[in-house]
PDB file of N, CA and C in Angstrom:
ATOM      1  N   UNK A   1      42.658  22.872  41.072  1.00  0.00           N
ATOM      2  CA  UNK A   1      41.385  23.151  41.661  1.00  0.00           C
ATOM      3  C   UNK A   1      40.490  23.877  40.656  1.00  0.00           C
ATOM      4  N   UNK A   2      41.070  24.184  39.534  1.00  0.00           N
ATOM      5  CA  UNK A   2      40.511  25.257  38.636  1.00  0.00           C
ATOM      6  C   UNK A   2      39.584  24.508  38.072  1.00  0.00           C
ATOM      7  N   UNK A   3      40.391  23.317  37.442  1.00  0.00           N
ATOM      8  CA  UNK A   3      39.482  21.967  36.681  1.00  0.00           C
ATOM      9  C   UNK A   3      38.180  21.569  36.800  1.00  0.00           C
ATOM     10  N   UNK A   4      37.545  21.894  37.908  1.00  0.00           N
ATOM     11  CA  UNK A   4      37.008  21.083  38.305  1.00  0.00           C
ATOM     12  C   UNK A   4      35.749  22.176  38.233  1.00  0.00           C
ATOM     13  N   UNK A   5      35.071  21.982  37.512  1.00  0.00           N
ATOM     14  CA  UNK A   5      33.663  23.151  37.240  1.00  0.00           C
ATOM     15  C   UNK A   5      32.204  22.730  38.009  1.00  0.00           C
ATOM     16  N   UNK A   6      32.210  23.833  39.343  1.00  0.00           N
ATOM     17  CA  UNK A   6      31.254  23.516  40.411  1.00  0.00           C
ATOM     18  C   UNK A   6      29.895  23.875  39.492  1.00  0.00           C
ATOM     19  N   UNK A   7      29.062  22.445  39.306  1.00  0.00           N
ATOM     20  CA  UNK A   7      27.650  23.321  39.090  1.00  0.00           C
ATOM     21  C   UNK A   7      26.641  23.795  40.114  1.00  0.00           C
ATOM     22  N   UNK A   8      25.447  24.573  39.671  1.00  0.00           N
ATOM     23  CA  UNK A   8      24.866  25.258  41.052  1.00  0.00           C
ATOM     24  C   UNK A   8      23.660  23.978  40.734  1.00  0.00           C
ATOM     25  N   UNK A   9      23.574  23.350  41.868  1.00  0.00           N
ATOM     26  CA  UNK A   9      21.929  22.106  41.521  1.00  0.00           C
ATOM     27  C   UNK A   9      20.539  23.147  41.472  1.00  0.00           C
ATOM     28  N   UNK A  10      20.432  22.152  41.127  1.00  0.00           N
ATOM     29  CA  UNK A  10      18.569  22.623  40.406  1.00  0.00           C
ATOM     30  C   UNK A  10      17.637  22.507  41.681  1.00  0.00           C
ATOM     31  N   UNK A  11      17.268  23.463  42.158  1.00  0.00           N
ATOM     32  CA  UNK A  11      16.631  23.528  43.351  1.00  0.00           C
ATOM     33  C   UNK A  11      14.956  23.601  42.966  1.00  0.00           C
ATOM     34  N   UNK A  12      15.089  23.488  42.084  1.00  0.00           N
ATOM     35  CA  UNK A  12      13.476  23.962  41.053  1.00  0.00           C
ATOM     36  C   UNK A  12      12.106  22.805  42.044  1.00  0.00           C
ATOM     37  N   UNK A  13      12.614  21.708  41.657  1.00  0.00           N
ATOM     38  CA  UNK A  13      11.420  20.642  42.013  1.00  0.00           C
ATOM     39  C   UNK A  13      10.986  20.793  43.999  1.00  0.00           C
ATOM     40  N   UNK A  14      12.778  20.999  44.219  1.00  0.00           N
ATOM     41  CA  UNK A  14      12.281  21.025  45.753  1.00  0.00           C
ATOM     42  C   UNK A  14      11.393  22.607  46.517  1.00  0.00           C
ATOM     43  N   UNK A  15      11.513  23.413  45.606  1.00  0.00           N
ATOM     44  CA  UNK A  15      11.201  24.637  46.034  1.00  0.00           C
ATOM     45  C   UNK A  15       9.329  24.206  45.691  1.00  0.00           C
ATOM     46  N   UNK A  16       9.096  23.670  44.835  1.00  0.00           N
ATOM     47  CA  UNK A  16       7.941  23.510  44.279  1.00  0.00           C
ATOM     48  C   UNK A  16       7.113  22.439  45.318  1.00  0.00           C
ATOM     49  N   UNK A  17       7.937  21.272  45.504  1.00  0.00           N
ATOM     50  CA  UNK A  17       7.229  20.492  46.507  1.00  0.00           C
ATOM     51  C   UNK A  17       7.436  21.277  47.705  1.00  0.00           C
ATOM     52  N   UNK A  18       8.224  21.996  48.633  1.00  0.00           N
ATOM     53  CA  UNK A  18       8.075  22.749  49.731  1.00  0.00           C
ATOM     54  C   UNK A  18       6.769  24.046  49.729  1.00  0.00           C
ATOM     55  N   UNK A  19       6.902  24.362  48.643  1.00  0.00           N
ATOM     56  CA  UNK A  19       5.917  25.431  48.710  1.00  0.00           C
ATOM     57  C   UNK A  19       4.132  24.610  48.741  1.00  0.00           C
ATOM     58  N   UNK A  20       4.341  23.904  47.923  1.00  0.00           N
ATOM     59  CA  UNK A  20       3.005  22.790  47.767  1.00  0.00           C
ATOM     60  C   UNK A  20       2.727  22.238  49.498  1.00  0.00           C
ATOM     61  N   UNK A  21       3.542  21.629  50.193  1.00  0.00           N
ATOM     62  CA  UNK A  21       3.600  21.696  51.443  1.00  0.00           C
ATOM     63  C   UNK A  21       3.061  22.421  52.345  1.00  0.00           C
ATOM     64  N   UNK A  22       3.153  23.633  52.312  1.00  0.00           N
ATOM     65  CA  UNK A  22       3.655  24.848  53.241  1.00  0.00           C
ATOM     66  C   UNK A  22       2.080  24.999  52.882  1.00  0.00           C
ATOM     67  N   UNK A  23       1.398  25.624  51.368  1.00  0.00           N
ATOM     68  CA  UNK A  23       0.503  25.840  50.789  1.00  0.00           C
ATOM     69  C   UNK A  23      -0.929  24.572  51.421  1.00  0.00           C
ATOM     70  N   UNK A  24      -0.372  23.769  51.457  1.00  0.00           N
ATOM     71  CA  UNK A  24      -1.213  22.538  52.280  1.00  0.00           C
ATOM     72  C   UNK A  24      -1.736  22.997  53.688  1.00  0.00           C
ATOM     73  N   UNK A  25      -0.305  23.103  54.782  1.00  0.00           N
ATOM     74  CA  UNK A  25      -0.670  23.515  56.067  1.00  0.00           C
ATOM     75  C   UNK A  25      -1.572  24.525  56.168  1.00  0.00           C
ATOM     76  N   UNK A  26      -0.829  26.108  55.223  1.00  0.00           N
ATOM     77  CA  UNK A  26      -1.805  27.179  55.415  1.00  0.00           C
ATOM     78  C   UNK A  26      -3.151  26.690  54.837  1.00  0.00           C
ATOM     79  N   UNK A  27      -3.588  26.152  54.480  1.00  0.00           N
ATOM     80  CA  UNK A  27      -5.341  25.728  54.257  1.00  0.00           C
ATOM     81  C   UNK A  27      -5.837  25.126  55.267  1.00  0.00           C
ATOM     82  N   UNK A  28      -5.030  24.146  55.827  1.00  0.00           N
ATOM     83  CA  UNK A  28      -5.617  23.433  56.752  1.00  0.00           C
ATOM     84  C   UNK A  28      -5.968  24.596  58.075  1.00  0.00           C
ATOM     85  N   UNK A  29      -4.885  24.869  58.330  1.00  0.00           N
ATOM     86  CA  UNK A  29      -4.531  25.582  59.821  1.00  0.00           C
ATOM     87  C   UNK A  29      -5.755  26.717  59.335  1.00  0.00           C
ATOM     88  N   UNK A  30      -6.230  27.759  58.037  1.00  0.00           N
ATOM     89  CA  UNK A  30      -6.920  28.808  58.221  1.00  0.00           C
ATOM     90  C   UNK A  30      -8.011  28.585  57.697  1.00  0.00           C
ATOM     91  N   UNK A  31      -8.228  27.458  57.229  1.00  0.00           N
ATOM     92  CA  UNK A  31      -9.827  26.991  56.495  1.00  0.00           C
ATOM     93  C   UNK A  31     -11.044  27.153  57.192  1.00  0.00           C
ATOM     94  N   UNK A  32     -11.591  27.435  57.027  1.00  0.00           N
ATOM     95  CA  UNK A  32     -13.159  27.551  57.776  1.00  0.00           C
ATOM     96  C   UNK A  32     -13.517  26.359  58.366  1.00  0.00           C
ATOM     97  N   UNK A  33     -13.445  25.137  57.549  1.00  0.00           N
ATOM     98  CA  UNK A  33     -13.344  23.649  58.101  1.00  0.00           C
ATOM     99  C   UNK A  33     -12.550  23.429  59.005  1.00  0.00           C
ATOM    100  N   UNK A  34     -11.225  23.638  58.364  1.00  0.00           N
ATOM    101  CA  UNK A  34      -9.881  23.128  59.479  1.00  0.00           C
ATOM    102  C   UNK A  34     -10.433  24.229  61.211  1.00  0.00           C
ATOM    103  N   UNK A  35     -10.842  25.107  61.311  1.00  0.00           N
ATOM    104  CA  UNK A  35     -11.150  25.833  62.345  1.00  0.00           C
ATOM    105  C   UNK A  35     -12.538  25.754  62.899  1.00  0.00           C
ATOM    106  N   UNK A  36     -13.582  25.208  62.383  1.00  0.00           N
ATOM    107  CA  UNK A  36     -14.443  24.657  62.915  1.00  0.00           C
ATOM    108  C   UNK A  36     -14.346  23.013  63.634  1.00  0.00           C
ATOM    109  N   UNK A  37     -13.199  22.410  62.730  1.00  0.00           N
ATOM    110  CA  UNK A  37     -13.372  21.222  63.428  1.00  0.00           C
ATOM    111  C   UNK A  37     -12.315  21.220  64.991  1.00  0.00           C
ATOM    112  N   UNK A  38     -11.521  22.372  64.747  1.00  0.00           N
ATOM    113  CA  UNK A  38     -10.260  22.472  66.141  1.00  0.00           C
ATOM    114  C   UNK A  38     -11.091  22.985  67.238  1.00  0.00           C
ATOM    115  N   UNK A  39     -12.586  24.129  66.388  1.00  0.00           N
ATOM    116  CA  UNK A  39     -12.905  24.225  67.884  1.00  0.00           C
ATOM    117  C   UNK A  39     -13.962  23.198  68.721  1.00  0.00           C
ATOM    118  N   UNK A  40     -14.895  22.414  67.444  1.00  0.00           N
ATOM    119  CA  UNK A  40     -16.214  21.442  68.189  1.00  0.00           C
ATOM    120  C   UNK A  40     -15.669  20.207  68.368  1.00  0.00           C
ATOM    121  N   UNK A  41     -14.862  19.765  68.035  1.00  0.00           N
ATOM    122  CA  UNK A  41     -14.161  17.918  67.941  1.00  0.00           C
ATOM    123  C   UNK A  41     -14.566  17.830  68.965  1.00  0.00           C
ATOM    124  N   UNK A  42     -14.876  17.125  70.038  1.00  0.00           N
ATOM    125  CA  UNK A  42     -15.720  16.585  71.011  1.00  0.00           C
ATOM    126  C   UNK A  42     -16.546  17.035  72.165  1.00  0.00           C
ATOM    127  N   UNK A  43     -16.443  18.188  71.593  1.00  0.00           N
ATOM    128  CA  UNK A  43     -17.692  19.258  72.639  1.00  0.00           C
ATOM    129  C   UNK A  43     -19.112  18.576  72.431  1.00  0.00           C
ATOM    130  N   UNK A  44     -19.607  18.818  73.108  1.00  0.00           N
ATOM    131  CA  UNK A  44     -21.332  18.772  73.064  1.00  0.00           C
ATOM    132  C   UNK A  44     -21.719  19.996  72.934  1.00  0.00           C
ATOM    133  N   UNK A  45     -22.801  20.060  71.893  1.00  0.00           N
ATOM    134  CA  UNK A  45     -23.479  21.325  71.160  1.00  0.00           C
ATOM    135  C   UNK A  45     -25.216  21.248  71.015  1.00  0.00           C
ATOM    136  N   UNK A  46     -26.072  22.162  71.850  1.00  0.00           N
ATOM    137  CA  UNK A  46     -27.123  21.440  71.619  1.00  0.00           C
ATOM    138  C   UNK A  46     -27.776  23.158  70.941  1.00  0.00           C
ATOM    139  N   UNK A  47     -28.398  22.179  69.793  1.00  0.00           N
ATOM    140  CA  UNK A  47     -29.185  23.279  68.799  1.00  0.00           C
ATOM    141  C   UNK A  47     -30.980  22.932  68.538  1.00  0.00           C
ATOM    142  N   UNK A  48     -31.278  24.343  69.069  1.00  0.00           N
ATOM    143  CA  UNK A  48     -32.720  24.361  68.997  1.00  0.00           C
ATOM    144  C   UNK A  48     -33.545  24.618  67.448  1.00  0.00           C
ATOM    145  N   UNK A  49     -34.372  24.395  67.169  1.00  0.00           N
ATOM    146  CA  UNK A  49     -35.202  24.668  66.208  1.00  0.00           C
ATOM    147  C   UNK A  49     -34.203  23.320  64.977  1.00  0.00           C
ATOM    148  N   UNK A  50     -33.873  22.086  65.526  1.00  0.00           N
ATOM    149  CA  UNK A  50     -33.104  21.481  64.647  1.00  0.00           C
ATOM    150  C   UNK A  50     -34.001  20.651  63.746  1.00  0.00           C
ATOM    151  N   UNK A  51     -35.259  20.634  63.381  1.00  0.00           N
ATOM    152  CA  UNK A  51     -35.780  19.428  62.807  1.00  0.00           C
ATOM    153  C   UNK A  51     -36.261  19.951  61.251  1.00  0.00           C
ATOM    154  N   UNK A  52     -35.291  21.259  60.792  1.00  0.00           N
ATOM    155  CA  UNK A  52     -35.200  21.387  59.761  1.00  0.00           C
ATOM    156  C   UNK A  52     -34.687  22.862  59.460  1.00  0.00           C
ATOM    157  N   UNK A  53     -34.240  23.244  58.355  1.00  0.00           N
ATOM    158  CA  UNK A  53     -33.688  24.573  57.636  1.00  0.00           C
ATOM    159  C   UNK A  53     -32.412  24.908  58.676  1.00  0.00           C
ATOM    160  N   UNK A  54     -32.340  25.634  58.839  1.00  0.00           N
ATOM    161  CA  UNK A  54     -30.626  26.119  59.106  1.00  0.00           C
ATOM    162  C   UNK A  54     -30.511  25.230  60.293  1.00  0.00           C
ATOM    163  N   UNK A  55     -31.137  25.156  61.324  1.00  0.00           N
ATOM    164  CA  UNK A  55     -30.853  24.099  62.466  1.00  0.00           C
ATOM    165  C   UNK A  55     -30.374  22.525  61.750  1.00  0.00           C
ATOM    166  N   UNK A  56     -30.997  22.371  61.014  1.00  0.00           N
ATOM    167  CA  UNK A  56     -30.834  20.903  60.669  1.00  0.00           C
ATOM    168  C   UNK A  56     -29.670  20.500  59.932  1.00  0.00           C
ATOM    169  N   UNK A  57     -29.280  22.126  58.818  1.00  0.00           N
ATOM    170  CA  UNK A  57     -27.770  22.176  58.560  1.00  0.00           C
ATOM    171  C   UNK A  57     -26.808  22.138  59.139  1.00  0.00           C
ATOM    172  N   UNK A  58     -27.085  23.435  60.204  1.00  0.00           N
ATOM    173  CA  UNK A  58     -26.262  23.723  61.390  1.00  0.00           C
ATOM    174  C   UNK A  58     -25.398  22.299  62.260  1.00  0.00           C
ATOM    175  N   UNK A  59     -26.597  21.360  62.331  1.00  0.00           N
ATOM    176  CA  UNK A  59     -26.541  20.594  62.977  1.00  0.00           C
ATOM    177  C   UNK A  59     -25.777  19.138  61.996  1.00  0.00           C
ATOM    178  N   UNK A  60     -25.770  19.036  61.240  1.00  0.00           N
ATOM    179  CA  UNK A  60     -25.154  17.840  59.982  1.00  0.00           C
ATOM    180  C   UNK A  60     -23.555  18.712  59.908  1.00  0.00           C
ATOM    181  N   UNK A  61     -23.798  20.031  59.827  1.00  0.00           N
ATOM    182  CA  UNK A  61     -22.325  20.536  59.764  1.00  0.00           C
ATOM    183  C   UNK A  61     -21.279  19.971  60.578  1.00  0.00           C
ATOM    184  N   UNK A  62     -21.865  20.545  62.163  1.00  0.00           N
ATOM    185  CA  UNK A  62     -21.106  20.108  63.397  1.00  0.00           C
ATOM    186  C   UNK A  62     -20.838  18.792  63.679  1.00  0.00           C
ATOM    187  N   UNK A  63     -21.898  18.007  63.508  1.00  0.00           N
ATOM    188  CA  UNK A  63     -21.818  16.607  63.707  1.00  0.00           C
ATOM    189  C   UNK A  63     -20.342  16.223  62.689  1.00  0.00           C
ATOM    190  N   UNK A  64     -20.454  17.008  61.256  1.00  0.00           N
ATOM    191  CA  UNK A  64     -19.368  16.438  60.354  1.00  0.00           C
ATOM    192  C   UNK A  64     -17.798  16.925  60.782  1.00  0.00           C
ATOM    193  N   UNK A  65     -18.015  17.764  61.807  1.00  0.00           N
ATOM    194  CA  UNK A  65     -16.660  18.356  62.602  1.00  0.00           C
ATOM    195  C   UNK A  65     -16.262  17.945  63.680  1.00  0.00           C
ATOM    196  N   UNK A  66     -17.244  16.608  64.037  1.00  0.00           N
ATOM    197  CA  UNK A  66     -16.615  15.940  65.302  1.00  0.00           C
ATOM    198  C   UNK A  66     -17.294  16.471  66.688  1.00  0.00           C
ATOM    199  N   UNK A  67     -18.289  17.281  66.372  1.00  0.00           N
ATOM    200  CA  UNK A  67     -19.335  17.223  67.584  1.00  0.00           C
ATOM    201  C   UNK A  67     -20.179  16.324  67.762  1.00  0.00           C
ATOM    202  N   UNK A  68     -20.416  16.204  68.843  1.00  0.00           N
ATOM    203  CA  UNK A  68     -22.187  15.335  69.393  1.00  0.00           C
ATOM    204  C   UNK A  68     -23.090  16.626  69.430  1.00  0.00           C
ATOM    205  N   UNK A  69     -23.866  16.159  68.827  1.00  0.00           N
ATOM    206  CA  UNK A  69     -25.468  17.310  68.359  1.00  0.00           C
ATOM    207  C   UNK A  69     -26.258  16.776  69.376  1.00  0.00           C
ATOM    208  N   UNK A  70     -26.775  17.780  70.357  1.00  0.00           N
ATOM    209  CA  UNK A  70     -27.987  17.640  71.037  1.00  0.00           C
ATOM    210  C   UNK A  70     -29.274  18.109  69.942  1.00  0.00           C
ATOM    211  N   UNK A  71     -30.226  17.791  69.568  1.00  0.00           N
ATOM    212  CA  UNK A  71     -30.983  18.435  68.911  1.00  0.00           C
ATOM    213  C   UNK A  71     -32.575  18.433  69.270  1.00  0.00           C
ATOM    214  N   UNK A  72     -32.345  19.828  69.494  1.00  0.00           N
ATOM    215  CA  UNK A  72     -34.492  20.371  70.146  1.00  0.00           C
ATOM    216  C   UNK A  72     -35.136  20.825  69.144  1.00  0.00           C
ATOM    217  N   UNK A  73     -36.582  20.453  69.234  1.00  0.00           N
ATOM    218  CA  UNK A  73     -37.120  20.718  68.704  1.00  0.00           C
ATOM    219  C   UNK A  73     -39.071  20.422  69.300  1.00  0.00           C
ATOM    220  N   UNK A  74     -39.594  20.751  68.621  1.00  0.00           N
ATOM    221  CA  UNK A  74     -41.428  20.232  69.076  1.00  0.00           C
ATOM    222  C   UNK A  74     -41.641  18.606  68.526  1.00  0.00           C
ATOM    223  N   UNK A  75     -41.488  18.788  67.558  1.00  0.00           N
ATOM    224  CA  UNK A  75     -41.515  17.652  66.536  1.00  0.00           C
ATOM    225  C   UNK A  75     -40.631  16.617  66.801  1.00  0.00           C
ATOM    226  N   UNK A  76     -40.711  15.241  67.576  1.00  0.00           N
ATOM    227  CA  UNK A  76     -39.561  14.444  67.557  1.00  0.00           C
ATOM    228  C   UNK A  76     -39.503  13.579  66.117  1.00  0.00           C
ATOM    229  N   UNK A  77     -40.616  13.755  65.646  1.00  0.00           N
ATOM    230  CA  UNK A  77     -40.612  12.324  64.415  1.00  0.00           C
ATOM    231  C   UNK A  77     -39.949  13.007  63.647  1.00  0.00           C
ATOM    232  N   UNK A  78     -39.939  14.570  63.102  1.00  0.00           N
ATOM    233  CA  UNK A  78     -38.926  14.803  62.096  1.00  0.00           C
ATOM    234  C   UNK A  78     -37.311  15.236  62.676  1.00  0.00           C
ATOM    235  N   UNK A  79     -37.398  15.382  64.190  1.00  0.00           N
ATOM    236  CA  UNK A  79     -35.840  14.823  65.040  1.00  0.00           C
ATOM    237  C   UNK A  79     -35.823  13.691  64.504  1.00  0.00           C
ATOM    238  N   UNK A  80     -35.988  12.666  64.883  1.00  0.00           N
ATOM    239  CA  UNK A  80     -35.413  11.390  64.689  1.00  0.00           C
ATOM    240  C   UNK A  80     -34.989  11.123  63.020  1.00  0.00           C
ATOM    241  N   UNK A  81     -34.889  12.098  61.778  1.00  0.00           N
ATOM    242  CA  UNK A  81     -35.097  11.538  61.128  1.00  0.00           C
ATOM    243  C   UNK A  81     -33.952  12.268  60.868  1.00  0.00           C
ATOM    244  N   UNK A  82     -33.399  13.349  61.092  1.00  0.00           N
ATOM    245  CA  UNK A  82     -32.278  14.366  61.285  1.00  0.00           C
ATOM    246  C   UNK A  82     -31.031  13.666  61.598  1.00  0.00           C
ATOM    247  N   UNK A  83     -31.645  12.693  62.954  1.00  0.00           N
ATOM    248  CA  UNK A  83     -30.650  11.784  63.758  1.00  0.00           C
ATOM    249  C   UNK A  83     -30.067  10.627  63.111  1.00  0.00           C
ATOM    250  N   UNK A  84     -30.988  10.180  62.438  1.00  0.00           N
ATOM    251  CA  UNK A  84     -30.478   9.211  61.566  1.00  0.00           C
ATOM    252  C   UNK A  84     -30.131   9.253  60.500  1.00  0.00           C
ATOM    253  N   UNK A  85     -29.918  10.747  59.852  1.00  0.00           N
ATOM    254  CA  UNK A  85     -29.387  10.960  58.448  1.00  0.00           C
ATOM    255  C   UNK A  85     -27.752  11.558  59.256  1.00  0.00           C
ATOM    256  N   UNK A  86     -27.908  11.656  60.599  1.00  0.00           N
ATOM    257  CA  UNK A  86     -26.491  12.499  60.927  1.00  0.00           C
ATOM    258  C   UNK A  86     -25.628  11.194  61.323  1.00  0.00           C
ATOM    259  N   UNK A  87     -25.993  10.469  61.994  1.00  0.00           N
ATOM    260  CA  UNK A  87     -25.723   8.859  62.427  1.00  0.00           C
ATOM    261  C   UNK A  87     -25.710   7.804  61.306  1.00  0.00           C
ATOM    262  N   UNK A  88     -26.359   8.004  59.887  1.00  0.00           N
ATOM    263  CA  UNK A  88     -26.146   7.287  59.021  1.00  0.00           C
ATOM    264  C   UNK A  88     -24.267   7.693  58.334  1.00  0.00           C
ATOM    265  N   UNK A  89     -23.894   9.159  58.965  1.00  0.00           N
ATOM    266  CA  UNK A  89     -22.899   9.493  58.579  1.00  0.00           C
ATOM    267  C   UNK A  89     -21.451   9.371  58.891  1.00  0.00           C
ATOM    268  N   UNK A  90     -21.925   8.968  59.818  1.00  0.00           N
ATOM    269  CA  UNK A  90     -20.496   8.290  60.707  1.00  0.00           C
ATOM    270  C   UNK A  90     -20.664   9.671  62.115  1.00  0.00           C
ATOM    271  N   UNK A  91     -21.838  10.558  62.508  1.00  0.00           N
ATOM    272  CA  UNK A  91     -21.652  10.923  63.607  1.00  0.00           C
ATOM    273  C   UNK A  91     -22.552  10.813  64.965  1.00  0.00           C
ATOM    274  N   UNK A  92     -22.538  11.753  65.571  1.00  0.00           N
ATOM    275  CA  UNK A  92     -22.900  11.277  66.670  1.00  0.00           C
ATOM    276  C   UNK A  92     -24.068  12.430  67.105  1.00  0.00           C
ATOM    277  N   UNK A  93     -25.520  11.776  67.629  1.00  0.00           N
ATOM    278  CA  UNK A  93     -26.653  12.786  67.347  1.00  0.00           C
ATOM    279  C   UNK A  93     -28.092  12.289  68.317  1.00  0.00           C
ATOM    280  N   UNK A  94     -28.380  12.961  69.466  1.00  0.00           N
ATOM    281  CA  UNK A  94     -29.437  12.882  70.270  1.00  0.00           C
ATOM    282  C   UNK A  94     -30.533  13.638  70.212  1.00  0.00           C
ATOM    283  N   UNK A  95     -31.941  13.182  70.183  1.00  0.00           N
ATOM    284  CA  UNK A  95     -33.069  14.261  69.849  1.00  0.00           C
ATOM    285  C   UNK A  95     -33.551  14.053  71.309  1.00  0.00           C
ATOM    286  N   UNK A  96     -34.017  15.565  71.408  1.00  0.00           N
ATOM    287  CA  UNK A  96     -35.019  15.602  72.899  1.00  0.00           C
ATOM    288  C   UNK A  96     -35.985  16.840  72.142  1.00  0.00           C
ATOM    289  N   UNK A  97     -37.164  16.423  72.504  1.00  0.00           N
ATOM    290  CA  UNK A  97     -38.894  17.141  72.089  1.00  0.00           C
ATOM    291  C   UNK A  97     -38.401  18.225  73.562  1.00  0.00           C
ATOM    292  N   UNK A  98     -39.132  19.144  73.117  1.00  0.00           N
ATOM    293  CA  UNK A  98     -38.969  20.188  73.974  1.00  0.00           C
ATOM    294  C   UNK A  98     -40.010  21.911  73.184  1.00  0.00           C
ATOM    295  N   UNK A  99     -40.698  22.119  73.540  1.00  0.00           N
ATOM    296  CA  UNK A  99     -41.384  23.860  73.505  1.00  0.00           C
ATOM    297  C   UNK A  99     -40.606  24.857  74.094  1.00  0.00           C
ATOM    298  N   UNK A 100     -39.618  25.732  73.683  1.00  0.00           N
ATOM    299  CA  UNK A 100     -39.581  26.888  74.096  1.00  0.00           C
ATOM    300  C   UNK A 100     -40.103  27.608  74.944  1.00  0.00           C
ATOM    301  N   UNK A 101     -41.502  27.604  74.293  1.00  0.00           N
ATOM    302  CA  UNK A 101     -42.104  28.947  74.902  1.00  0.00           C
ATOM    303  C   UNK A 101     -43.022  28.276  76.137  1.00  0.00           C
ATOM    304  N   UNK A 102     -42.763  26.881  76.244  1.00  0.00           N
ATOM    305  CA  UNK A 102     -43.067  26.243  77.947  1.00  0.00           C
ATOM    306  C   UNK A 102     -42.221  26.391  78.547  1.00  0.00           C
ATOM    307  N   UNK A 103     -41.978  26.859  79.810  1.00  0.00           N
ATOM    308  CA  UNK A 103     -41.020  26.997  80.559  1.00  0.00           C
ATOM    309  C   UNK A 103     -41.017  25.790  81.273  1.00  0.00           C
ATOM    310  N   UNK A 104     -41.776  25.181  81.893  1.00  0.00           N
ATOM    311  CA  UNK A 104     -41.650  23.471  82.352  1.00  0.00           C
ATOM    312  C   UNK A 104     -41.351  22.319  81.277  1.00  0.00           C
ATOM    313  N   UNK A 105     -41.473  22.430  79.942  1.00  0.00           N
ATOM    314  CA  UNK A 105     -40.810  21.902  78.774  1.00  0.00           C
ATOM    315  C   UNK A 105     -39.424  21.980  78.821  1.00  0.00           C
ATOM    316  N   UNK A 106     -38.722  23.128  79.244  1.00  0.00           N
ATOM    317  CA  UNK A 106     -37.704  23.681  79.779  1.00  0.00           C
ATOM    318  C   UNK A 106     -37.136  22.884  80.362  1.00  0.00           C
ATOM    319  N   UNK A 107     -37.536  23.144  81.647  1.00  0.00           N
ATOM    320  CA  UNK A 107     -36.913  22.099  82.724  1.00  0.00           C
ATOM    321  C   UNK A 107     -36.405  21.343  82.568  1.00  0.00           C
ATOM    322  N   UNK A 108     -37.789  20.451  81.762  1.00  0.00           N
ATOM    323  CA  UNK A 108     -37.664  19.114  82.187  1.00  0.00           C
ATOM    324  C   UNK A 108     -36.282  18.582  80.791  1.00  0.00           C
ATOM    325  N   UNK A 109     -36.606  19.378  79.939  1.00  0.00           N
ATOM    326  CA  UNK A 109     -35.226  19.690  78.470  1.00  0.00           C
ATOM    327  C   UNK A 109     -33.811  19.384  79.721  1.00  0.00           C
ATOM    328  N   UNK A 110     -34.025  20.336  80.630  1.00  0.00           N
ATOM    329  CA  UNK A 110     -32.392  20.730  81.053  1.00  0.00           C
ATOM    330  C   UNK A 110     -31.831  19.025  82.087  1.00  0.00           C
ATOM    331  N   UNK A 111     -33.241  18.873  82.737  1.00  0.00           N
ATOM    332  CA  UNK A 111     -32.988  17.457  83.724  1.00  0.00           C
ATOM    333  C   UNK A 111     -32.819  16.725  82.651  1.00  0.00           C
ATOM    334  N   UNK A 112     -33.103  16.323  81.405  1.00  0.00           N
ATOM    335  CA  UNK A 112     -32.774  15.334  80.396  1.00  0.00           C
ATOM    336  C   UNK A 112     -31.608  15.082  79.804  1.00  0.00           C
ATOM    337  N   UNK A 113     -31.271  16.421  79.118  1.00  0.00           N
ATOM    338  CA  UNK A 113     -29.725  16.880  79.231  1.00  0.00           C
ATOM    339  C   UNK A 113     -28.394  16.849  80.036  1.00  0.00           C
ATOM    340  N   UNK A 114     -28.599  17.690  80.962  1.00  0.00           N
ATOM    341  CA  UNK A 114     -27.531  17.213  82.331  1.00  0.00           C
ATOM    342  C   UNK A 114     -27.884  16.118  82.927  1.00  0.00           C
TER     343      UNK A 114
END
């Protein structure tokens, strides 16, 4: 039994691909992406002031995380143009014209919506 000389295997490559692995999940699971898309993936999200600057980001973001974008604004011609750069992307994106500071603009926003 002496003869016989046990070697210890080379655990090197598998420790390296497991950790590469492991190193994969933790990005996914704590990424800012990976956790924006677990929480909007098919919610409906409707964002005001969307027909440009942070709304219009805001809104290309979510859409790229698997939301449907409601998007308000005064302006529908530069909505629609939002809609079709978010829909040229593979997502999914509705404009409704709407004033804030009308409260019957309002309304009629919420009967359009629901």
């Amino acid at each position: 039994m002496n003869d016989i000389e046990w070697q210890r295997p080379d655990l090197r490559p598998h420790i390296k691909r497991i950790s590469a692995a492991a190193g994969w999940r933790w990005r996914q699971r704590f990424s800012p992406r990976g956790a924006l898309r677990r929480r909007v993936a098919g919610q409906v999200v409707l964002i005001t002031g969307a027909s440009s600057g942070i709304g219009a980001g805001l809104s290309h973001r979510l859409a790229r995380a698997g939301a449907t974008v409601l998007l308000v604004a005064r302006s529908i011609e530069k909505l629609q143009d939002t809609v079709d750069d978010i829909q040229a992307d593979g997502g999914r994106a509705h404009a409704y014209r709407c004033d804030l500071a009308d409260l019957d603009s309002c309304d009629r926003l919420c009967e359009q919506v629901l």
